[in-house]
PDB file of N, CA and C in Angstrom:
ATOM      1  N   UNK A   1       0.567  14.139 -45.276  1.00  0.00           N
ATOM      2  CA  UNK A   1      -0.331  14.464 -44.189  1.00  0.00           C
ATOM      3  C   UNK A   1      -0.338  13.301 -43.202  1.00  0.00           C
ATOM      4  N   UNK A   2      -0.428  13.701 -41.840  1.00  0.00           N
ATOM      5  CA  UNK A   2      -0.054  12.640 -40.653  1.00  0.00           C
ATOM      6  C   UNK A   2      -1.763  12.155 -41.022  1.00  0.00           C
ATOM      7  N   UNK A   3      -1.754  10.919 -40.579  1.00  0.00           N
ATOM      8  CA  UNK A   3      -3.019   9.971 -40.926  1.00  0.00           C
ATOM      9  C   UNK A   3      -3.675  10.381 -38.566  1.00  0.00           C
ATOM     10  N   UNK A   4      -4.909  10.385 -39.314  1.00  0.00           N
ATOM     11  CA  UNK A   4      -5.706  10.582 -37.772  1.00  0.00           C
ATOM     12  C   UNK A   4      -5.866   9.263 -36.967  1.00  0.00           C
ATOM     13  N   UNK A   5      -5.947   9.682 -35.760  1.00  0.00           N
ATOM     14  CA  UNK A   5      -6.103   8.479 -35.034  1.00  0.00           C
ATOM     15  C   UNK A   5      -7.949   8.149 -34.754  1.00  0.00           C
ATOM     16  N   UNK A   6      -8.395   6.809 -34.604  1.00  0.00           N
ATOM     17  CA  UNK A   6      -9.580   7.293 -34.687  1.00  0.00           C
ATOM     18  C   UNK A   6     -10.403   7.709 -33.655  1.00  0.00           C
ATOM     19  N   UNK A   7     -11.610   8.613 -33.838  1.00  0.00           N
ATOM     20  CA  UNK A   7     -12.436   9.256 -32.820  1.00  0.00           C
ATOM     21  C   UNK A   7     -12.830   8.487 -31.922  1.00  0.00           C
ATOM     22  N   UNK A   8     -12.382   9.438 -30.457  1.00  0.00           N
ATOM     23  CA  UNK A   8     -12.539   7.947 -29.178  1.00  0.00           C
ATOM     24  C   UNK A   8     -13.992   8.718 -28.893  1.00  0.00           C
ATOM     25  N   UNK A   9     -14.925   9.233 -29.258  1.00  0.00           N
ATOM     26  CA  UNK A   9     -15.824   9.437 -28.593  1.00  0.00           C
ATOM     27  C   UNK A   9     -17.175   8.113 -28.833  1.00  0.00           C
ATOM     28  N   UNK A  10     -16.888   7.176 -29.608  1.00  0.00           N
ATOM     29  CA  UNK A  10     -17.645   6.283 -29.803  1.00  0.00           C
ATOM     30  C   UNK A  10     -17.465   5.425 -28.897  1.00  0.00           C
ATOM     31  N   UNK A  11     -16.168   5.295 -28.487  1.00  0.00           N
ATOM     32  CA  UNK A  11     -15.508   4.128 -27.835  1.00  0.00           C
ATOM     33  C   UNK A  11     -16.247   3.667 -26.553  1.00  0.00           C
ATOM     34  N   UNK A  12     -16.231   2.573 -25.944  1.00  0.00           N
ATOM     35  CA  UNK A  12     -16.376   2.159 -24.568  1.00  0.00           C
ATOM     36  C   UNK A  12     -15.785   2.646 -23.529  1.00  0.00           C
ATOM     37  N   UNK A  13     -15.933   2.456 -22.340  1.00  0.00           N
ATOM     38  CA  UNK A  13     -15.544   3.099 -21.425  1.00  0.00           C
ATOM     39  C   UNK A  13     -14.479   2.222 -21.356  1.00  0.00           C
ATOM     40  N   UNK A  14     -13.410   2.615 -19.653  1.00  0.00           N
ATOM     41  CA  UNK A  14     -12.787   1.707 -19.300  1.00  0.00           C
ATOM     42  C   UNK A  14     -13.636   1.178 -18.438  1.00  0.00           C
ATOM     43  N   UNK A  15     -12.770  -0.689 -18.121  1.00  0.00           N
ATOM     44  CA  UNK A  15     -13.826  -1.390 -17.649  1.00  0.00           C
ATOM     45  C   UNK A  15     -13.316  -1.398 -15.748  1.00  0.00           C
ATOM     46  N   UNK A  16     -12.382  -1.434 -16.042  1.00  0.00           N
ATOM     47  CA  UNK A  16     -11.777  -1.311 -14.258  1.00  0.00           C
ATOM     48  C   UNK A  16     -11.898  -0.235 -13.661  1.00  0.00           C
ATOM     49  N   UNK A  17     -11.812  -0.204 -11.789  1.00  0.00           N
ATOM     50  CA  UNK A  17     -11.924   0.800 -10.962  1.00  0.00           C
ATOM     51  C   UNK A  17     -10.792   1.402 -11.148  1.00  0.00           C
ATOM     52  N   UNK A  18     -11.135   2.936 -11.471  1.00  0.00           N
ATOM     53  CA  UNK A  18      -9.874   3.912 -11.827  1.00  0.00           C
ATOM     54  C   UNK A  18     -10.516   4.637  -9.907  1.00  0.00           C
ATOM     55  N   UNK A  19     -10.424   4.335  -9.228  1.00  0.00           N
ATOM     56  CA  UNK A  19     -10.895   4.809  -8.051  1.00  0.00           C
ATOM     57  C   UNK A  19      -9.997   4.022  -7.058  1.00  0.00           C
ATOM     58  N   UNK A  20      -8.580   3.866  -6.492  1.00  0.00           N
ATOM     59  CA  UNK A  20      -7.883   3.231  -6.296  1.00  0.00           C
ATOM     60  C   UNK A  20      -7.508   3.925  -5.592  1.00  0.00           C
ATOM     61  N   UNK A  21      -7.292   3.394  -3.962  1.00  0.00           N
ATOM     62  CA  UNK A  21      -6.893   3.653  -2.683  1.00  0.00           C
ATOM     63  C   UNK A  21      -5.411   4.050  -3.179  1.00  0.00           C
ATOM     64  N   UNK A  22      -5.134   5.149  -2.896  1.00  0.00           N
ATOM     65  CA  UNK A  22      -3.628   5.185  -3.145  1.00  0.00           C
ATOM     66  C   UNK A  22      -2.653   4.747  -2.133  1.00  0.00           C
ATOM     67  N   UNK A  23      -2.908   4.126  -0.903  1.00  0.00           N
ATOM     68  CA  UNK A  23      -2.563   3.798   0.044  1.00  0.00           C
ATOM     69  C   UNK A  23      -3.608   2.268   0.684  1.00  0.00           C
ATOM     70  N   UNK A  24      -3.230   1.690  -0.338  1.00  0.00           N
ATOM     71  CA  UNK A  24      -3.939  -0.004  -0.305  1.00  0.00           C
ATOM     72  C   UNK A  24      -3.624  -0.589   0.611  1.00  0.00           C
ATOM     73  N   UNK A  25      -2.323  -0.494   0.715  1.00  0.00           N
ATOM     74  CA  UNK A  25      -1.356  -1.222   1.937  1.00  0.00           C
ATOM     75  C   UNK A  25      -0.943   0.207   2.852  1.00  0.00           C
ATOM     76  N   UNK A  26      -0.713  -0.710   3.784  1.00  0.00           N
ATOM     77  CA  UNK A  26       0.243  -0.128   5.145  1.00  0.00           C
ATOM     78  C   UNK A  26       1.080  -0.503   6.099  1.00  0.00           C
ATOM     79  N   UNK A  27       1.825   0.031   6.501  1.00  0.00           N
ATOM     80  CA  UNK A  27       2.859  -0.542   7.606  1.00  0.00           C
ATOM     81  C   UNK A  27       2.766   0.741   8.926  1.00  0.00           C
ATOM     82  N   UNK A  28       2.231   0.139  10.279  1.00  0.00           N
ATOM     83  CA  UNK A  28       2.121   1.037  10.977  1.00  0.00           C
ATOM     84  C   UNK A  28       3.539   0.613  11.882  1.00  0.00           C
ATOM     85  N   UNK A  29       4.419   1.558  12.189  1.00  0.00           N
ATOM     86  CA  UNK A  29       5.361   1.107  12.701  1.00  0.00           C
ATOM     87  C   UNK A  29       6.074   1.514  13.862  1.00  0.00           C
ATOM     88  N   UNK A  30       5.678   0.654  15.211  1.00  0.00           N
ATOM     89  CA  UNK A  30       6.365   1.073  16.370  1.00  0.00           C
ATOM     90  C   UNK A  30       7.924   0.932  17.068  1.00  0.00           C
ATOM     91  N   UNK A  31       7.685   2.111  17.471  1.00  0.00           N
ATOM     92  CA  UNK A  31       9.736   1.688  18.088  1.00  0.00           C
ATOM     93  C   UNK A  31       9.649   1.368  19.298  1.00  0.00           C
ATOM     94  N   UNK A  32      10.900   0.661  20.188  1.00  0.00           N
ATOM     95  CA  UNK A  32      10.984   0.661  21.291  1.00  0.00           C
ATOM     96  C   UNK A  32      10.631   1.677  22.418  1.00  0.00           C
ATOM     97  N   UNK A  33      11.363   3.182  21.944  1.00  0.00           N
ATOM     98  CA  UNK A  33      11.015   4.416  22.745  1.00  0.00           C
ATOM     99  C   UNK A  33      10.052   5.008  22.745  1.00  0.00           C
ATOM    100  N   UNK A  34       8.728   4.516  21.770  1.00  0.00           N
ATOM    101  CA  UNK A  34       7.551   4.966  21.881  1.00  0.00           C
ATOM    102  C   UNK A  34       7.043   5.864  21.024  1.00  0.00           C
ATOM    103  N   UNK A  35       8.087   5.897  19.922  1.00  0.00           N
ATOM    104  CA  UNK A  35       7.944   6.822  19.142  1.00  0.00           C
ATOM    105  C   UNK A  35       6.960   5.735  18.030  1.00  0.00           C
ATOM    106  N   UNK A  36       6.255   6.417  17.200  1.00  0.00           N
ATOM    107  CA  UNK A  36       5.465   5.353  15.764  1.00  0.00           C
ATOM    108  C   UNK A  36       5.295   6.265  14.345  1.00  0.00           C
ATOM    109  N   UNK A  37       5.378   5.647  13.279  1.00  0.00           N
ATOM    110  CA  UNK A  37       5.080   6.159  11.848  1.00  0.00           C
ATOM    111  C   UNK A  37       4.447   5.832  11.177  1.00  0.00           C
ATOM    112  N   UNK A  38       3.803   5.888  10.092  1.00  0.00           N
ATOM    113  CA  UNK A  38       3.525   4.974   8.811  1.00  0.00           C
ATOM    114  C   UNK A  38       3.737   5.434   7.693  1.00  0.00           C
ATOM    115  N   UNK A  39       3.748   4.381   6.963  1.00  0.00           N
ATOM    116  CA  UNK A  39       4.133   4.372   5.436  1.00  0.00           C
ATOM    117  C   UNK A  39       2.767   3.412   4.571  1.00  0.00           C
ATOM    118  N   UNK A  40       2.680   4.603   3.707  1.00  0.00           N
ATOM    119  CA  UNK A  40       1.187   3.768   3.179  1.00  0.00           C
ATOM    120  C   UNK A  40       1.900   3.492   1.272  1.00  0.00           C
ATOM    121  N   UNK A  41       1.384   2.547   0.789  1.00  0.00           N
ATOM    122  CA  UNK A  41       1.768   2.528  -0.783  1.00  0.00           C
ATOM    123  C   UNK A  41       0.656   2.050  -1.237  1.00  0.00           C
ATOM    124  N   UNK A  42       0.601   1.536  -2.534  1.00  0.00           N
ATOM    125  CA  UNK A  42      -0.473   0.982  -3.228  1.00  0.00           C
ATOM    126  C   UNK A  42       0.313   0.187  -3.920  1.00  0.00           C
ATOM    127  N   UNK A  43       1.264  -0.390  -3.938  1.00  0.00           N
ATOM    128  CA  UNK A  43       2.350  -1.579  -4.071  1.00  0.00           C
ATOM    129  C   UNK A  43       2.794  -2.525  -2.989  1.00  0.00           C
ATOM    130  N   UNK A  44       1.716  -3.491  -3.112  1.00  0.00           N
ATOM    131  CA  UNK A  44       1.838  -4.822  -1.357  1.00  0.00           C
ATOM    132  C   UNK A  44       3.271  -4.771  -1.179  1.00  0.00           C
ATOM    133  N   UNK A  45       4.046  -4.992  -2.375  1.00  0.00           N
ATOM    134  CA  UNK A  45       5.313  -5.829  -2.148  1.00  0.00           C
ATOM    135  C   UNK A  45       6.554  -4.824  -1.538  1.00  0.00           C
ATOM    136  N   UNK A  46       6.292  -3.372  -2.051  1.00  0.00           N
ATOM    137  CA  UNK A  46       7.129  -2.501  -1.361  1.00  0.00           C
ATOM    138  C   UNK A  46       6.851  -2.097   0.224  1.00  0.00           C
ATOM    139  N   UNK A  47       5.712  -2.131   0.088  1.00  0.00           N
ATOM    140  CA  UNK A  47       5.056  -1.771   1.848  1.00  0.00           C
ATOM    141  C   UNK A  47       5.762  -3.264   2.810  1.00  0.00           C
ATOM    142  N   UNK A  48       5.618  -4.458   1.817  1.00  0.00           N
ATOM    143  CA  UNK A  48       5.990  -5.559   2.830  1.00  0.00           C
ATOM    144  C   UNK A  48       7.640  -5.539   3.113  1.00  0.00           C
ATOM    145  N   UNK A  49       8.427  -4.913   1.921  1.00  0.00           N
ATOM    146  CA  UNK A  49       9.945  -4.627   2.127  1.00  0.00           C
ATOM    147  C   UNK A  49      10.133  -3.794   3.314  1.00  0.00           C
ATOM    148  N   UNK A  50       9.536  -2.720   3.382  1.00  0.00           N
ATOM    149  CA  UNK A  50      10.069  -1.553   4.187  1.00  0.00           C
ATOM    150  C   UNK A  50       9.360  -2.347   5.847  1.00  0.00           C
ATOM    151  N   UNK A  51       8.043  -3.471   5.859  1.00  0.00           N
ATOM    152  CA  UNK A  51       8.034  -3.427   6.637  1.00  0.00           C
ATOM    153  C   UNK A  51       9.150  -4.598   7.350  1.00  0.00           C
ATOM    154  N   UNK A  52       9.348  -5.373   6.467  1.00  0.00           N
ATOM    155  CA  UNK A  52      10.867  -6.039   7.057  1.00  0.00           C
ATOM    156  C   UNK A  52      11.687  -5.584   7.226  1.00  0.00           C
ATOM    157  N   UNK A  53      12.348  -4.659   7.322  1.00  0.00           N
ATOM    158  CA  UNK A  53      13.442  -3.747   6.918  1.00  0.00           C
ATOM    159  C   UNK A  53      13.101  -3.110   8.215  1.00  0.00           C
ATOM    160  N   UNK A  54      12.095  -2.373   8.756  1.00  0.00           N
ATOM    161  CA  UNK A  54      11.693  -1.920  10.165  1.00  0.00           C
ATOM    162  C   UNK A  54      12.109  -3.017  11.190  1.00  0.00           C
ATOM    163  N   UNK A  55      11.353  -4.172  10.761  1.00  0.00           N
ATOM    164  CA  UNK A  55      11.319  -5.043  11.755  1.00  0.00           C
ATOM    165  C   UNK A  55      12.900  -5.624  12.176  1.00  0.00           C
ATOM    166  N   UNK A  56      13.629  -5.533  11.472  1.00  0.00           N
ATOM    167  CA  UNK A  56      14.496  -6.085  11.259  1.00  0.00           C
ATOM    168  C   UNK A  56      15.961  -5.036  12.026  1.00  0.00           C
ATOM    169  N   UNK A  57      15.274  -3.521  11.749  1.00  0.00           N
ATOM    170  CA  UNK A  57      15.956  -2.392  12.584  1.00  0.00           C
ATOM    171  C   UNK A  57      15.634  -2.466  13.736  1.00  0.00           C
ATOM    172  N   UNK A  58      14.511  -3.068  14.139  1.00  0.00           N
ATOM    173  CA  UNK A  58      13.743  -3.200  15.839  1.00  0.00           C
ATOM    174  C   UNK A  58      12.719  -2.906  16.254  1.00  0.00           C
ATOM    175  N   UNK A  59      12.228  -2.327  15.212  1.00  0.00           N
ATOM    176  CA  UNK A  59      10.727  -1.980  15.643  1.00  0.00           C
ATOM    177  C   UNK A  59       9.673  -3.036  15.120  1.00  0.00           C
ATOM    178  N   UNK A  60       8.241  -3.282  15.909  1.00  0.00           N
ATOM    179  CA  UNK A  60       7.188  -3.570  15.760  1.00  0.00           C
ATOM    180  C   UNK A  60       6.498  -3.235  14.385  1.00  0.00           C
ATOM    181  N   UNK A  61       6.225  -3.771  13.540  1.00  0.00           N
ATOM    182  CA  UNK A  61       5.368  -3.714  12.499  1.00  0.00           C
ATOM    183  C   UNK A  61       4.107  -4.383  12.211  1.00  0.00           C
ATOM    184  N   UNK A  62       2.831  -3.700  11.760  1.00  0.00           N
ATOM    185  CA  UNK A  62       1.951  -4.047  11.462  1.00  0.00           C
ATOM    186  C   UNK A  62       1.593  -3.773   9.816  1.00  0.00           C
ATOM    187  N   UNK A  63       1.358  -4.809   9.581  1.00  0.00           N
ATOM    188  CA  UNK A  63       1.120  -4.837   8.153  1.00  0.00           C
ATOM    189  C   UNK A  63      -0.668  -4.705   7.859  1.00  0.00           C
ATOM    190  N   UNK A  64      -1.483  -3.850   6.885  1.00  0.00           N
ATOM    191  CA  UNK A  64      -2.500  -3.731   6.954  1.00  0.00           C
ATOM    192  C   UNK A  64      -3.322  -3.475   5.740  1.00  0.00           C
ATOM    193  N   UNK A  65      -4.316  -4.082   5.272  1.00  0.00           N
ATOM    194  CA  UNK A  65      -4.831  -3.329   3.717  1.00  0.00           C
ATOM    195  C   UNK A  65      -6.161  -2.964   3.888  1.00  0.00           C
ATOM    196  N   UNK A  66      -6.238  -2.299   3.348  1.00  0.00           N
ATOM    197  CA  UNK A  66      -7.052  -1.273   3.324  1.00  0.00           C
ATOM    198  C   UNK A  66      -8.534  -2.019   2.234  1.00  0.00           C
ATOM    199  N   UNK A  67      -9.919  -1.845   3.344  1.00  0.00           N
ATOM    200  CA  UNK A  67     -10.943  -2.573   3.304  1.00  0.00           C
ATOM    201  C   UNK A  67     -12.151  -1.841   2.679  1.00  0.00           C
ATOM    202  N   UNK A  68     -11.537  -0.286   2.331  1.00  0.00           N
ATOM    203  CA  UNK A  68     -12.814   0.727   1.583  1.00  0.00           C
ATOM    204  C   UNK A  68     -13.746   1.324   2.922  1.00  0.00           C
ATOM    205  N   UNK A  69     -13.655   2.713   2.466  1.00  0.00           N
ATOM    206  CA  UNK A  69     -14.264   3.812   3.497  1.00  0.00           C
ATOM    207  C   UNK A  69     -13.350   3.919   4.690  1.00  0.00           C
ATOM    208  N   UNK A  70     -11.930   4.061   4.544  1.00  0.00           N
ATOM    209  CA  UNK A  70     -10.900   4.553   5.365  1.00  0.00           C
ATOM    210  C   UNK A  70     -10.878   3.607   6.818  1.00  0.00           C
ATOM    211  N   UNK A  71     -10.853   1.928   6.499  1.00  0.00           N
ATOM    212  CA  UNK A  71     -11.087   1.250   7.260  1.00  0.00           C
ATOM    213  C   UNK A  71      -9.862   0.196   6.930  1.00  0.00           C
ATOM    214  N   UNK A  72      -9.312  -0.085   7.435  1.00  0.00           N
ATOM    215  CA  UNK A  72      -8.041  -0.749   7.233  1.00  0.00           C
ATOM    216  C   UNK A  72      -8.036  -2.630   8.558  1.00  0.00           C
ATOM    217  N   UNK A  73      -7.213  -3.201   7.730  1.00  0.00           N
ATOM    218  CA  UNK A  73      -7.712  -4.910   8.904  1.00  0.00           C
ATOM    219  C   UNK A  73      -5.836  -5.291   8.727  1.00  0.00           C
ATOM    220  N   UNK A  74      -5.491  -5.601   9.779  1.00  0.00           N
ATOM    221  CA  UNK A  74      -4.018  -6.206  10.320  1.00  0.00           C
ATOM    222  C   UNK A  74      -4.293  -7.309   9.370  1.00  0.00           C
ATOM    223  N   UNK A  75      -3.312  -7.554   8.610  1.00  0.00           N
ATOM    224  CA  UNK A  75      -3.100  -8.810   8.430  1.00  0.00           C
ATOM    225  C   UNK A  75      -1.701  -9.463   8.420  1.00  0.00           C
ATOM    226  N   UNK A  76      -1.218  -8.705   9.010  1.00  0.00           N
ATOM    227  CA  UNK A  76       0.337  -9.962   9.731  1.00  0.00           C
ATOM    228  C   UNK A  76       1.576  -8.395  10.531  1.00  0.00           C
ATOM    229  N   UNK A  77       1.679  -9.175  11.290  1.00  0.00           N
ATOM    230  CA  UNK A  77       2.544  -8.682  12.400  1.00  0.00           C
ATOM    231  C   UNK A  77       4.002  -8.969  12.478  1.00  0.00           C
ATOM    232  N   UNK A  78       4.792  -8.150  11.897  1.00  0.00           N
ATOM    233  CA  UNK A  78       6.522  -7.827  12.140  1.00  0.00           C
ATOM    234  C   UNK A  78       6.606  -7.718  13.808  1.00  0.00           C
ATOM    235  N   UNK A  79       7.670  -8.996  14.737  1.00  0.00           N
ATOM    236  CA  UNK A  79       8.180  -8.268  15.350  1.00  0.00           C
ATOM    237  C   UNK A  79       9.547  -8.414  15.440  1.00  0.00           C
ATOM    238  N   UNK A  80      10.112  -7.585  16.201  1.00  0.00           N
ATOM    239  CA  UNK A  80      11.634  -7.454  15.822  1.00  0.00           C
ATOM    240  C   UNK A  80      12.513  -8.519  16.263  1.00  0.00           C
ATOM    241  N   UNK A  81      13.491  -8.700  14.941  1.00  0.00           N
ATOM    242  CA  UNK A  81      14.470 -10.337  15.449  1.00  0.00           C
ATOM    243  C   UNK A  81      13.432 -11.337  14.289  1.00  0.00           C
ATOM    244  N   UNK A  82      12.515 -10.882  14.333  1.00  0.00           N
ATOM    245  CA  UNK A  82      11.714 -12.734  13.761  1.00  0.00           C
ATOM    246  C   UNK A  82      11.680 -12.467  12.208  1.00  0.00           C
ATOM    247  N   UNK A  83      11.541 -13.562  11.463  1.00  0.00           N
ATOM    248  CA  UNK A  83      11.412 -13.394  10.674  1.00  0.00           C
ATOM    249  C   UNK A  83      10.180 -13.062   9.155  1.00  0.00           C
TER     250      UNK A  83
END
């Protein structure tokens, strides 16, 4: 007989926010012709790739995280050529 695992109804909760912006980070991203996109992740380090990777194709990037209640603050600026 498989042995039971034991009853989680005693257990504690979890202790961290399971309530997690799924879009923590952002890259708002402008082109020369006026066209713009974004790309939102909840992984800093991929949002900061793609936004070098823009900047680096020519467009303007703004890098941004997200401050709770759909309020977001610049915190560093791609522009194109720089590093």
């Amino acid at each position: 007989m498989a042995t039971r695992r034991a009853s989680r109804h005693n257990s504690k909760g979890i202790r961290h926010n399971s309530i997690r912006a799924a879009d923590a980070y952002r890259a708002l991203i402008r082109w020369p012709d006026g066209s713009s996109s974004t790309f939102g992740n909840h992984d800093r380090a991929r949002v900061l790739a793609v936004a070098r990777g823009k900047s680096a194709a020519g467009a303007t990037v703004d890098f941004q995280e997200h401050q709770g209640w759909c309020v977001y603050k610049t915190t560093r600026t791609f522009h194109p050529g720089a590093p």
